[in-house]
PDB file of N, CA and C in Angstrom:
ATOM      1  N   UNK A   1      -2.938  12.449  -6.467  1.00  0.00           N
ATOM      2  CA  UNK A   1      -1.910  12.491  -5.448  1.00  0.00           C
ATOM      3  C   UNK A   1      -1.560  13.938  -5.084  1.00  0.00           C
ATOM      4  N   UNK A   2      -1.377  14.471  -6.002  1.00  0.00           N
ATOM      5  CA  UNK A   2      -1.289  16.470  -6.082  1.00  0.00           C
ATOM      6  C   UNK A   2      -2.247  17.013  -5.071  1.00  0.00           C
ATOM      7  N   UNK A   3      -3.459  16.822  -5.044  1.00  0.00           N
ATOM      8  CA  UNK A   3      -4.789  17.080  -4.737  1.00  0.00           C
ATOM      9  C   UNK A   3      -4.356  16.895  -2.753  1.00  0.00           C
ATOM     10  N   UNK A   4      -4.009  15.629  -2.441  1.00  0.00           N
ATOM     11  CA  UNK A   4      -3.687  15.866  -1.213  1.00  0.00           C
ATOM     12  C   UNK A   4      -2.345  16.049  -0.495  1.00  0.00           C
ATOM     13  N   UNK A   5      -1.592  16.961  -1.311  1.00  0.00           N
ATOM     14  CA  UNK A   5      -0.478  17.485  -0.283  1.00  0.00           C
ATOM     15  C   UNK A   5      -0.469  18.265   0.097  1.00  0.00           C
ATOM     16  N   UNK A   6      -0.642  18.410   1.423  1.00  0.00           N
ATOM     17  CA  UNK A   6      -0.908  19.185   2.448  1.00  0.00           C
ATOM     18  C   UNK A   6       0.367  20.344   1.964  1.00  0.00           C
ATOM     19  N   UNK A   7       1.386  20.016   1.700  1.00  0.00           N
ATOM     20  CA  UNK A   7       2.420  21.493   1.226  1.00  0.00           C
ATOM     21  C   UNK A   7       2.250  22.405   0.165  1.00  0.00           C
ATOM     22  N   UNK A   8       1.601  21.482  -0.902  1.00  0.00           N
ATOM     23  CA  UNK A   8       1.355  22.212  -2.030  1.00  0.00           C
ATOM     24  C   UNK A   8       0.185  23.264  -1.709  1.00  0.00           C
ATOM     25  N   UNK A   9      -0.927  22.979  -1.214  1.00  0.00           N
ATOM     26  CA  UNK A   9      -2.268  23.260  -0.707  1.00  0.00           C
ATOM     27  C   UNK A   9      -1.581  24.372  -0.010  1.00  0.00           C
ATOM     28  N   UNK A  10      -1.109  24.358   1.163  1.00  0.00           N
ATOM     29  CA  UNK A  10      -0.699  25.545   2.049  1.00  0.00           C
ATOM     30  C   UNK A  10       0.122  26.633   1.243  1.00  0.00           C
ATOM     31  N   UNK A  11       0.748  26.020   0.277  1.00  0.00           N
ATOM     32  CA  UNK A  11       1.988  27.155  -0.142  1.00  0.00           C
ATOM     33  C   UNK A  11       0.965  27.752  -1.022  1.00  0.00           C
ATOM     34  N   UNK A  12      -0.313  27.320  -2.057  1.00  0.00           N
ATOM     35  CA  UNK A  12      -0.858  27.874  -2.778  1.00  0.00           C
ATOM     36  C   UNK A  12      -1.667  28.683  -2.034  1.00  0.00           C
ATOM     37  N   UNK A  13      -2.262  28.665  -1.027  1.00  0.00           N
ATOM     38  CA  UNK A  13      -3.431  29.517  -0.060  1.00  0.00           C
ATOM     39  C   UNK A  13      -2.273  30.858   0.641  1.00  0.00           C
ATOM     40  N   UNK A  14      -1.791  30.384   0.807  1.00  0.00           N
ATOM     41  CA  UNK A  14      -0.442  31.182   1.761  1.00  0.00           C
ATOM     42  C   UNK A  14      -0.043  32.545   0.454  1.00  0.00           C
ATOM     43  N   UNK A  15      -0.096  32.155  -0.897  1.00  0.00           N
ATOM     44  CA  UNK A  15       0.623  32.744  -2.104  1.00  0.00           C
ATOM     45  C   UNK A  15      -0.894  34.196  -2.143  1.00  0.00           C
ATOM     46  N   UNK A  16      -1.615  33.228  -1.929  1.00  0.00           N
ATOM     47  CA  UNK A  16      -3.280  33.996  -2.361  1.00  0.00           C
ATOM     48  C   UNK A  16      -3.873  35.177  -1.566  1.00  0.00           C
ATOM     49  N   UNK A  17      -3.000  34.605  -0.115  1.00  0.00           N
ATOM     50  CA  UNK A  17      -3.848  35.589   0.649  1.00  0.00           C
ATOM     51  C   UNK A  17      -2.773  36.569   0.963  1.00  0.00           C
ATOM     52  N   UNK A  18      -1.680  36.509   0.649  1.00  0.00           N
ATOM     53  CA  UNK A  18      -0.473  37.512   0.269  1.00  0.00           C
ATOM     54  C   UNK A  18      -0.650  38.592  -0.736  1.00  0.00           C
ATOM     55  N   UNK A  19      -1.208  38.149  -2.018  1.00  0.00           N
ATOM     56  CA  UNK A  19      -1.623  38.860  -3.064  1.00  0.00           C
ATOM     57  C   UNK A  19      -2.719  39.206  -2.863  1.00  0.00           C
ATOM     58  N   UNK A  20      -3.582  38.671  -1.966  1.00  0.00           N
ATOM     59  CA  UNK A  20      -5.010  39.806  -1.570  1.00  0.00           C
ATOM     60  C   UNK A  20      -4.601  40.679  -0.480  1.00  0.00           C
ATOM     61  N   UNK A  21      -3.644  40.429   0.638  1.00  0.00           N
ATOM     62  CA  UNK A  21      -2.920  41.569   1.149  1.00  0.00           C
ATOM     63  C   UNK A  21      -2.639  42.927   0.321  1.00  0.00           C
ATOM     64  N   UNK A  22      -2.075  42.606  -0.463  1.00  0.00           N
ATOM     65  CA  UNK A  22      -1.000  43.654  -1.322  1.00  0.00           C
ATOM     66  C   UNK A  22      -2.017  44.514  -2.076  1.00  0.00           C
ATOM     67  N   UNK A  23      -3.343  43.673  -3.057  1.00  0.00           N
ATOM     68  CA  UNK A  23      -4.343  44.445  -3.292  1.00  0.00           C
ATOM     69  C   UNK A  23      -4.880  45.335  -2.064  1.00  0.00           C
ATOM     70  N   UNK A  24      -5.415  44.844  -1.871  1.00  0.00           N
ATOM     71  CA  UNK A  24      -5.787  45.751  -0.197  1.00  0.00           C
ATOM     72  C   UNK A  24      -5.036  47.034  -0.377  1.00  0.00           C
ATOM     73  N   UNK A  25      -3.563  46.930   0.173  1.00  0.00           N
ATOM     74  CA  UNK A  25      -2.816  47.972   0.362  1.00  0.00           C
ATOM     75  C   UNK A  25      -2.783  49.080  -1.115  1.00  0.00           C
ATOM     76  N   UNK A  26      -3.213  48.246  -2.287  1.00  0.00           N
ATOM     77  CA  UNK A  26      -3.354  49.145  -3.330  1.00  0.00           C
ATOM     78  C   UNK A  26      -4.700  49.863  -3.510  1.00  0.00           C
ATOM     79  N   UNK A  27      -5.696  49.365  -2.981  1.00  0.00           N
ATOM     80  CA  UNK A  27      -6.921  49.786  -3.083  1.00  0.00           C
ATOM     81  C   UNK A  27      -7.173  51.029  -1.693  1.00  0.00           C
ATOM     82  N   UNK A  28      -6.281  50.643  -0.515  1.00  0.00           N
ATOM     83  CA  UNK A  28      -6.328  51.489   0.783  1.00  0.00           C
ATOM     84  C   UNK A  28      -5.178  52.778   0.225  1.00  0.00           C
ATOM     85  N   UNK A  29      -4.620  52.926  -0.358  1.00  0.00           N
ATOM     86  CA  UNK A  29      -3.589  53.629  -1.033  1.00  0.00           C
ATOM     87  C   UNK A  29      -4.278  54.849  -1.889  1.00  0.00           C
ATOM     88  N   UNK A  30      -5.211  53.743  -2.866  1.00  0.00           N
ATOM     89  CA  UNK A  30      -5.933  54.829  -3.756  1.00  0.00           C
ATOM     90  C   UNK A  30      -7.297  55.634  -3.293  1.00  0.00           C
ATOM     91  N   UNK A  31      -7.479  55.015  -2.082  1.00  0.00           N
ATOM     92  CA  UNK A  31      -8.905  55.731  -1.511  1.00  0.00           C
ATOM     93  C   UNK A  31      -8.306  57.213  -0.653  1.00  0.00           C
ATOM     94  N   UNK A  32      -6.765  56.781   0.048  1.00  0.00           N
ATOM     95  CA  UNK A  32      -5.817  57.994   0.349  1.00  0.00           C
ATOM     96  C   UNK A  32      -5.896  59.147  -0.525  1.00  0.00           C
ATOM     97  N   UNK A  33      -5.858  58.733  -1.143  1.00  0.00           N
ATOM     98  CA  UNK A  33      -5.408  59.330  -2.758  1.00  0.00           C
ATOM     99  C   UNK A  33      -7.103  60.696  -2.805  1.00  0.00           C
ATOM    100  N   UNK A  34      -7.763  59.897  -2.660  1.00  0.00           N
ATOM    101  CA  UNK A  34      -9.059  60.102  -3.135  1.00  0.00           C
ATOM    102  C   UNK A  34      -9.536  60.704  -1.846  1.00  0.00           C
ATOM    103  N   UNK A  35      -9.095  60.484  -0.923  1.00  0.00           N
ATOM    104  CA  UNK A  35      -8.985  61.693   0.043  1.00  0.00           C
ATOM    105  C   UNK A  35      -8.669  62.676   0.524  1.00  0.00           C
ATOM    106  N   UNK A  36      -7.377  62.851  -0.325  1.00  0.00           N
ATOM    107  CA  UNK A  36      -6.546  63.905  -0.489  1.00  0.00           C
ATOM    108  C   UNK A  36      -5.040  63.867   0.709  1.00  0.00           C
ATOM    109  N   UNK A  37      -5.131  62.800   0.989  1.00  0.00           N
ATOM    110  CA  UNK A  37      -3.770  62.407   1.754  1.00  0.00           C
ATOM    111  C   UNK A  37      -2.987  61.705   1.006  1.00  0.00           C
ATOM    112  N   UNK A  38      -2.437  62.870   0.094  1.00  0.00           N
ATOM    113  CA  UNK A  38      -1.691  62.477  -0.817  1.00  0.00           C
ATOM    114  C   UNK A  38       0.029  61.713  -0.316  1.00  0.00           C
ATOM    115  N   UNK A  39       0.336  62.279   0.828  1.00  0.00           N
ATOM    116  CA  UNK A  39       1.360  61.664   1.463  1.00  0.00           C
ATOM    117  C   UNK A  39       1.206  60.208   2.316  1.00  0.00           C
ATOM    118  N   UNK A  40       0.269  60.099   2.652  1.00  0.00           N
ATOM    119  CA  UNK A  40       0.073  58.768   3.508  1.00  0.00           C
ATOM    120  C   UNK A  40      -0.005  57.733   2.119  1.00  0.00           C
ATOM    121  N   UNK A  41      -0.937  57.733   1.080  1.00  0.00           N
ATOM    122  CA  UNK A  41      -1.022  57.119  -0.187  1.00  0.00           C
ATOM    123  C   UNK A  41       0.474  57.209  -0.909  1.00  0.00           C
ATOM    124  N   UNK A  42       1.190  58.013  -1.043  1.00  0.00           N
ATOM    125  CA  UNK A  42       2.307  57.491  -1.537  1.00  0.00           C
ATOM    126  C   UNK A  42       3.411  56.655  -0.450  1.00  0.00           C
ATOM    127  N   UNK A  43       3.391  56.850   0.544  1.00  0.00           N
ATOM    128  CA  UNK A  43       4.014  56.183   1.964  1.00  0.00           C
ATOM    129  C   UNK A  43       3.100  54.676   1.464  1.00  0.00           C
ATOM    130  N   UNK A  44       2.081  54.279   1.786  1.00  0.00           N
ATOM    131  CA  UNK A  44       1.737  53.177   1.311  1.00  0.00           C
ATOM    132  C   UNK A  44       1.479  52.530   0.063  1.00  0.00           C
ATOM    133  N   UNK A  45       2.143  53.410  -0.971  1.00  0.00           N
ATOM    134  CA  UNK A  45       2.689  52.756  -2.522  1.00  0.00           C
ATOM    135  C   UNK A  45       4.120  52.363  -2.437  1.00  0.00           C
ATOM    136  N   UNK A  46       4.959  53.281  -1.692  1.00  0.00           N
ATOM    137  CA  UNK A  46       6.077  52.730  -1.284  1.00  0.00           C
ATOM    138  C   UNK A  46       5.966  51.482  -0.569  1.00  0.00           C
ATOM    139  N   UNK A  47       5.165  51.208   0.256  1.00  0.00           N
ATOM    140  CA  UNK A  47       5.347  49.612   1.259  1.00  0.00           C
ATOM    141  C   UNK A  47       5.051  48.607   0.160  1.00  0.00           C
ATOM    142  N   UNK A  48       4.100  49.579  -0.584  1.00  0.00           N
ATOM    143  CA  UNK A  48       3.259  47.984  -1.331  1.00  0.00           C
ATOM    144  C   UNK A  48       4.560  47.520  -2.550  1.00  0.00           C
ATOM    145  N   UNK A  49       5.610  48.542  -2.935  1.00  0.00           N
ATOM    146  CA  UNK A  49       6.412  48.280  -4.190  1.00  0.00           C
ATOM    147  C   UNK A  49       7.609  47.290  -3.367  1.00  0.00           C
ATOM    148  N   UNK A  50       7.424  47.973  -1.829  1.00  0.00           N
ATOM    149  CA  UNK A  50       8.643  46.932  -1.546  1.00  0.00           C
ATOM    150  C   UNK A  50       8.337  45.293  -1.270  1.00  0.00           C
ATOM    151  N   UNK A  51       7.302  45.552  -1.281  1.00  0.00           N
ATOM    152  CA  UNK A  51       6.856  43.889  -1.254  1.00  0.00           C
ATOM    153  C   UNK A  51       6.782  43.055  -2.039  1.00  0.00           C
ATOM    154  N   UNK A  52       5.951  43.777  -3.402  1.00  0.00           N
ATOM    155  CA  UNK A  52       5.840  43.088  -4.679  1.00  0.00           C
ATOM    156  C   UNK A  52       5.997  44.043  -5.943  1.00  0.00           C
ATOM    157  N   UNK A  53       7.365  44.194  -6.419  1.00  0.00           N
ATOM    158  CA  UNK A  53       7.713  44.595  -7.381  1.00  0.00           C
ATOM    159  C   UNK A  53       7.158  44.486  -8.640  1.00  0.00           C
ATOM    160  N   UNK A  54       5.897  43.751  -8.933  1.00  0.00           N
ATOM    161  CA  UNK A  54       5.028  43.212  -9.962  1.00  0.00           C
ATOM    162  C   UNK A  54       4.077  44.885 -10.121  1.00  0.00           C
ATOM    163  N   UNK A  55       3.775  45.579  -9.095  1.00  0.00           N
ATOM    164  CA  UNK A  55       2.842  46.821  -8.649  1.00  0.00           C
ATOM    165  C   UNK A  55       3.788  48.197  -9.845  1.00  0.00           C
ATOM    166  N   UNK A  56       5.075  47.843 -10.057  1.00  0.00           N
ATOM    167  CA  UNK A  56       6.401  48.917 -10.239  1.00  0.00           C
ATOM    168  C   UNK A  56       5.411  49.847 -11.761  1.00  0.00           C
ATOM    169  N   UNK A  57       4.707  48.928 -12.469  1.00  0.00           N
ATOM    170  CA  UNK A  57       3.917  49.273 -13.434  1.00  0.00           C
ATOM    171  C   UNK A  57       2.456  50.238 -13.739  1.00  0.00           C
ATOM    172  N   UNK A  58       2.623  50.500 -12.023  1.00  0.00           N
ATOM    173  CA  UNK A  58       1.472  51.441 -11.669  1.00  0.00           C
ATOM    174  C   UNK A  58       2.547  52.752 -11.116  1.00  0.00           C
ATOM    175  N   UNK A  59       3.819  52.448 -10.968  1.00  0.00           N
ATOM    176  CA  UNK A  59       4.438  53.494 -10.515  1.00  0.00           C
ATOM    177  C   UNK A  59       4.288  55.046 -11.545  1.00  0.00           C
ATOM    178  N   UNK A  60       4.382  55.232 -12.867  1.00  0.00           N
ATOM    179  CA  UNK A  60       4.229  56.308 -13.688  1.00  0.00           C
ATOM    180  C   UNK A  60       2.791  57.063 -13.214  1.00  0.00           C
ATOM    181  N   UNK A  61       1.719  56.254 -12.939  1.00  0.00           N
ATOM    182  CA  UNK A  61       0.565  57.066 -12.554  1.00  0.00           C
ATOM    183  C   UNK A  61       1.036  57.833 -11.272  1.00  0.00           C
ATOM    184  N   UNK A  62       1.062  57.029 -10.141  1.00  0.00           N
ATOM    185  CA  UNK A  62       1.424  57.847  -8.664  1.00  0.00           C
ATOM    186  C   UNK A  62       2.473  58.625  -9.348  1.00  0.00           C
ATOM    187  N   UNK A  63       3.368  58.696  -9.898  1.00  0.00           N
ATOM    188  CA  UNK A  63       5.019  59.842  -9.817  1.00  0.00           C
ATOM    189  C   UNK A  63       3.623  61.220 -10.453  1.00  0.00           C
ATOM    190  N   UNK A  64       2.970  60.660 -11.722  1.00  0.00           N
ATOM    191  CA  UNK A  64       2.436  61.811 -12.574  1.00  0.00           C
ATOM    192  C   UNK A  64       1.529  62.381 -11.347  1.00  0.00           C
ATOM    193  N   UNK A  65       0.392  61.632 -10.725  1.00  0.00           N
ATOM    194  CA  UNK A  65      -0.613  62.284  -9.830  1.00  0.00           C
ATOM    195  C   UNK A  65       0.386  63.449  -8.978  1.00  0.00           C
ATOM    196  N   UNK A  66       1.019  62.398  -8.191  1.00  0.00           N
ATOM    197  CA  UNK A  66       1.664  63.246  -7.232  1.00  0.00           C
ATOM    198  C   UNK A  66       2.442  64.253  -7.486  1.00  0.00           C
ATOM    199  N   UNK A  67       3.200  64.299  -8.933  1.00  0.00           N
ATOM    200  CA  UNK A  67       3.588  65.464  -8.996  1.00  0.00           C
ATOM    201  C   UNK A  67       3.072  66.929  -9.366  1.00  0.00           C
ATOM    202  N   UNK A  68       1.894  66.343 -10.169  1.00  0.00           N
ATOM    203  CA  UNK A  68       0.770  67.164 -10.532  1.00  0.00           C
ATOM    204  C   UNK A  68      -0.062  67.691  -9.316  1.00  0.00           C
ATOM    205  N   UNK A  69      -0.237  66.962  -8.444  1.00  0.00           N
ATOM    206  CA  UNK A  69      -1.480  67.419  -7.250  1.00  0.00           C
ATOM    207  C   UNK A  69      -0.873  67.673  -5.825  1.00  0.00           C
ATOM    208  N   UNK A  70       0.897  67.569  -5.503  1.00  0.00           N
ATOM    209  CA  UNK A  70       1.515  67.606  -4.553  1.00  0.00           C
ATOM    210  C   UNK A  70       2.490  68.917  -4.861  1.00  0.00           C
ATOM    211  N   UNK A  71       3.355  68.969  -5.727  1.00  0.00           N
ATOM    212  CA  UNK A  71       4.604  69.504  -5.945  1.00  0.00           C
ATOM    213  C   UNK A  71       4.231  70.684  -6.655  1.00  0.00           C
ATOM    214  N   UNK A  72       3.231  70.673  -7.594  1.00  0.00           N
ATOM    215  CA  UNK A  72       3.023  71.905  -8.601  1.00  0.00           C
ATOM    216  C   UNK A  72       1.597  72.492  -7.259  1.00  0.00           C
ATOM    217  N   UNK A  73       1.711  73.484  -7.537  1.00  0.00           N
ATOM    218  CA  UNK A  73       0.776  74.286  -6.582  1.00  0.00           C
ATOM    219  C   UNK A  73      -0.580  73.693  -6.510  1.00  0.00           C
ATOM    220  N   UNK A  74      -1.185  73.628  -5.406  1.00  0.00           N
ATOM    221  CA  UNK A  74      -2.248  72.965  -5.760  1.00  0.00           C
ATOM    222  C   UNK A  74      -3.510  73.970  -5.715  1.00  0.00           C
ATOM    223  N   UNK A  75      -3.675  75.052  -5.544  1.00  0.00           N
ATOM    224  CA  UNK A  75      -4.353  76.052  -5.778  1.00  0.00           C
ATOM    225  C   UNK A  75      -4.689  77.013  -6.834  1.00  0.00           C
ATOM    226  N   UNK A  76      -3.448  76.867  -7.878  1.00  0.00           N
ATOM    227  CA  UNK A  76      -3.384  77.318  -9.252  1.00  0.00           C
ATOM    228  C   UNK A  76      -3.640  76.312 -10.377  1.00  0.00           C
ATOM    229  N   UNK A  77      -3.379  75.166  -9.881  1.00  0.00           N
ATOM    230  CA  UNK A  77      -3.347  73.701 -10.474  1.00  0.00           C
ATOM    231  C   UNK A  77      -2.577  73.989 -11.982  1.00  0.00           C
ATOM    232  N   UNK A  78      -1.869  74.765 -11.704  1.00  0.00           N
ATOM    233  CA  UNK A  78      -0.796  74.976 -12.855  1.00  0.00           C
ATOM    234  C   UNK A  78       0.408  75.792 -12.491  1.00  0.00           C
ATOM    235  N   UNK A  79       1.722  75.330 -13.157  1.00  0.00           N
ATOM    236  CA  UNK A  79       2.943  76.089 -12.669  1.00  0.00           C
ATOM    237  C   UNK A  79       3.317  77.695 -12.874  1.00  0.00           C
ATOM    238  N   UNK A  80       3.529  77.646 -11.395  1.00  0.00           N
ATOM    239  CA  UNK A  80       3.481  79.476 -11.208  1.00  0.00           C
ATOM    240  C   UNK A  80       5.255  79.875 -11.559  1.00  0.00           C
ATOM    241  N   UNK A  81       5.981  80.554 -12.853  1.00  0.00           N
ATOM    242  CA  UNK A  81       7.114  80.528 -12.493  1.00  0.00           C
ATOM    243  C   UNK A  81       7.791  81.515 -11.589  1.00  0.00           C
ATOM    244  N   UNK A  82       6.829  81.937 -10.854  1.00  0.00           N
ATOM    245  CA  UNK A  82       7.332  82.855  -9.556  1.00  0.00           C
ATOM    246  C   UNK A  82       7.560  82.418  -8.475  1.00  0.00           C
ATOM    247  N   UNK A  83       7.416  81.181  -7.930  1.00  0.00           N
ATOM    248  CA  UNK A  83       7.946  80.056  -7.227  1.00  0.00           C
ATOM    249  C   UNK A  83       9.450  79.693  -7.289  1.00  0.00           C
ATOM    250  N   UNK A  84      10.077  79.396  -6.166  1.00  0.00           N
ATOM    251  CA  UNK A  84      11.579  79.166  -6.208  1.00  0.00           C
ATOM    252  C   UNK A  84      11.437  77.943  -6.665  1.00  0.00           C
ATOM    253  N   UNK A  85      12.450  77.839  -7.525  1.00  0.00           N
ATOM    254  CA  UNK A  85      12.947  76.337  -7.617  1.00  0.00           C
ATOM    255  C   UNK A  85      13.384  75.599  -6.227  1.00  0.00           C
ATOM    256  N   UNK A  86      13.902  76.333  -5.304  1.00  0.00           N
ATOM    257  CA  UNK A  86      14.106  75.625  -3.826  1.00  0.00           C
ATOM    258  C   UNK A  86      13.164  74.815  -3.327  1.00  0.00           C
ATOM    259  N   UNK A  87      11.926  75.380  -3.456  1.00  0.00           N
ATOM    260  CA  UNK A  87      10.250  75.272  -3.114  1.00  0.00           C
ATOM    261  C   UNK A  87       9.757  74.032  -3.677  1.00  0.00           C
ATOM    262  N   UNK A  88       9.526  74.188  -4.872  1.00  0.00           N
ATOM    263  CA  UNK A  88       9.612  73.046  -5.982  1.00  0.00           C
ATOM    264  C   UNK A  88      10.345  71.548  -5.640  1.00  0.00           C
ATOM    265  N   UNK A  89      11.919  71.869  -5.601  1.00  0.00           N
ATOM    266  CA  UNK A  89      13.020  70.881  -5.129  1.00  0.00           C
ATOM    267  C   UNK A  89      12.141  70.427  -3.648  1.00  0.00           C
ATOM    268  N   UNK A  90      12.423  70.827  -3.062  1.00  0.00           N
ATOM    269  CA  UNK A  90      11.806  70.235  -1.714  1.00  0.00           C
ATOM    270  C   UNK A  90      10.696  69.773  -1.321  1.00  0.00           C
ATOM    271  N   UNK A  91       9.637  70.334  -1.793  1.00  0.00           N
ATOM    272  CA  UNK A  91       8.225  69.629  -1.598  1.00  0.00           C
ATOM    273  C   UNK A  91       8.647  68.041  -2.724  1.00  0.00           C
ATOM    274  N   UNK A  92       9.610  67.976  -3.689  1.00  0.00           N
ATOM    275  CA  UNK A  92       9.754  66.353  -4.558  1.00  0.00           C
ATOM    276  C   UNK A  92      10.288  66.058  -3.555  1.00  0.00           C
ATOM    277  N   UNK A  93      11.150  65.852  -2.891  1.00  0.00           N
ATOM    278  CA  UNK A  93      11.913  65.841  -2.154  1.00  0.00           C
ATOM    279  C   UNK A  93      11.803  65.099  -0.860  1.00  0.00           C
ATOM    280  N   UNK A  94      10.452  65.721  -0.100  1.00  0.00           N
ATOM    281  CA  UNK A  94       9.470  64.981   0.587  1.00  0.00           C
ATOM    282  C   UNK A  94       8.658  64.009   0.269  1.00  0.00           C
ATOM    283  N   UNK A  95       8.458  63.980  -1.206  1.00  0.00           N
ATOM    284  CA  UNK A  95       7.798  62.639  -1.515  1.00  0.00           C
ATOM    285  C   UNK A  95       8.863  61.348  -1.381  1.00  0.00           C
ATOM    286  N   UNK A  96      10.157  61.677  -2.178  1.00  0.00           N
ATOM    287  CA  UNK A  96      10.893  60.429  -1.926  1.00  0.00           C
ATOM    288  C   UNK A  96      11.197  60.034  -3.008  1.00  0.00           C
ATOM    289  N   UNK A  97      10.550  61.135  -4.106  1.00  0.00           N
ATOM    290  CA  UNK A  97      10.668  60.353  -5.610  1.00  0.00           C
ATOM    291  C   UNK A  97      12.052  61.009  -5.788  1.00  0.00           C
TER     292      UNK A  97
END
């Protein structure tokens, strides 16, 4: 009887292709990433967390990447303390974290 209700059937396909949405947006996120548009990839980790809060567990990687490959110089790839803290503050700042 399960087998043919047309509601159950729809709400389960409807659930599936929502959560292959959201992958998507995590996999289009990390290829950002891997392109070096490090701002468009965190802009679309933000959409994907507001959708499905289940993702919140991948959040420590993006904060670490991005702060490592966005905020700390990315030409020294290590912290210069001759840099303002203003500098610092504001480029986090622009991420949103």
């Amino acid at each position: 009887l399960l087998a043919f209700n047309a509601g159950i059937f729809i709400t389960d396909h409807v659930h599936f292709q929502y959560n292959g949405f959201l992958l998507a947006l995590l996999i289009l996120s990390a290829h950002m990433i891997n392109n070096g548009q490090h701002l468009f990839a965190a802009l679309l980790f933000s959409v994907l967390l507001n959708m499905k809060h289940l993702f919140l567990a991948l959040g420590p990687a993006y904060f670490v990447y991005l702060l490592r490959y966005h905020c700390i110089e990315p030409a020294s790839r290590c912290w210069n303390p001759s840099h303002s803290a203003l500098g610092f503050v504001a480029r986090f700042c622009v991420l949103g974290l």
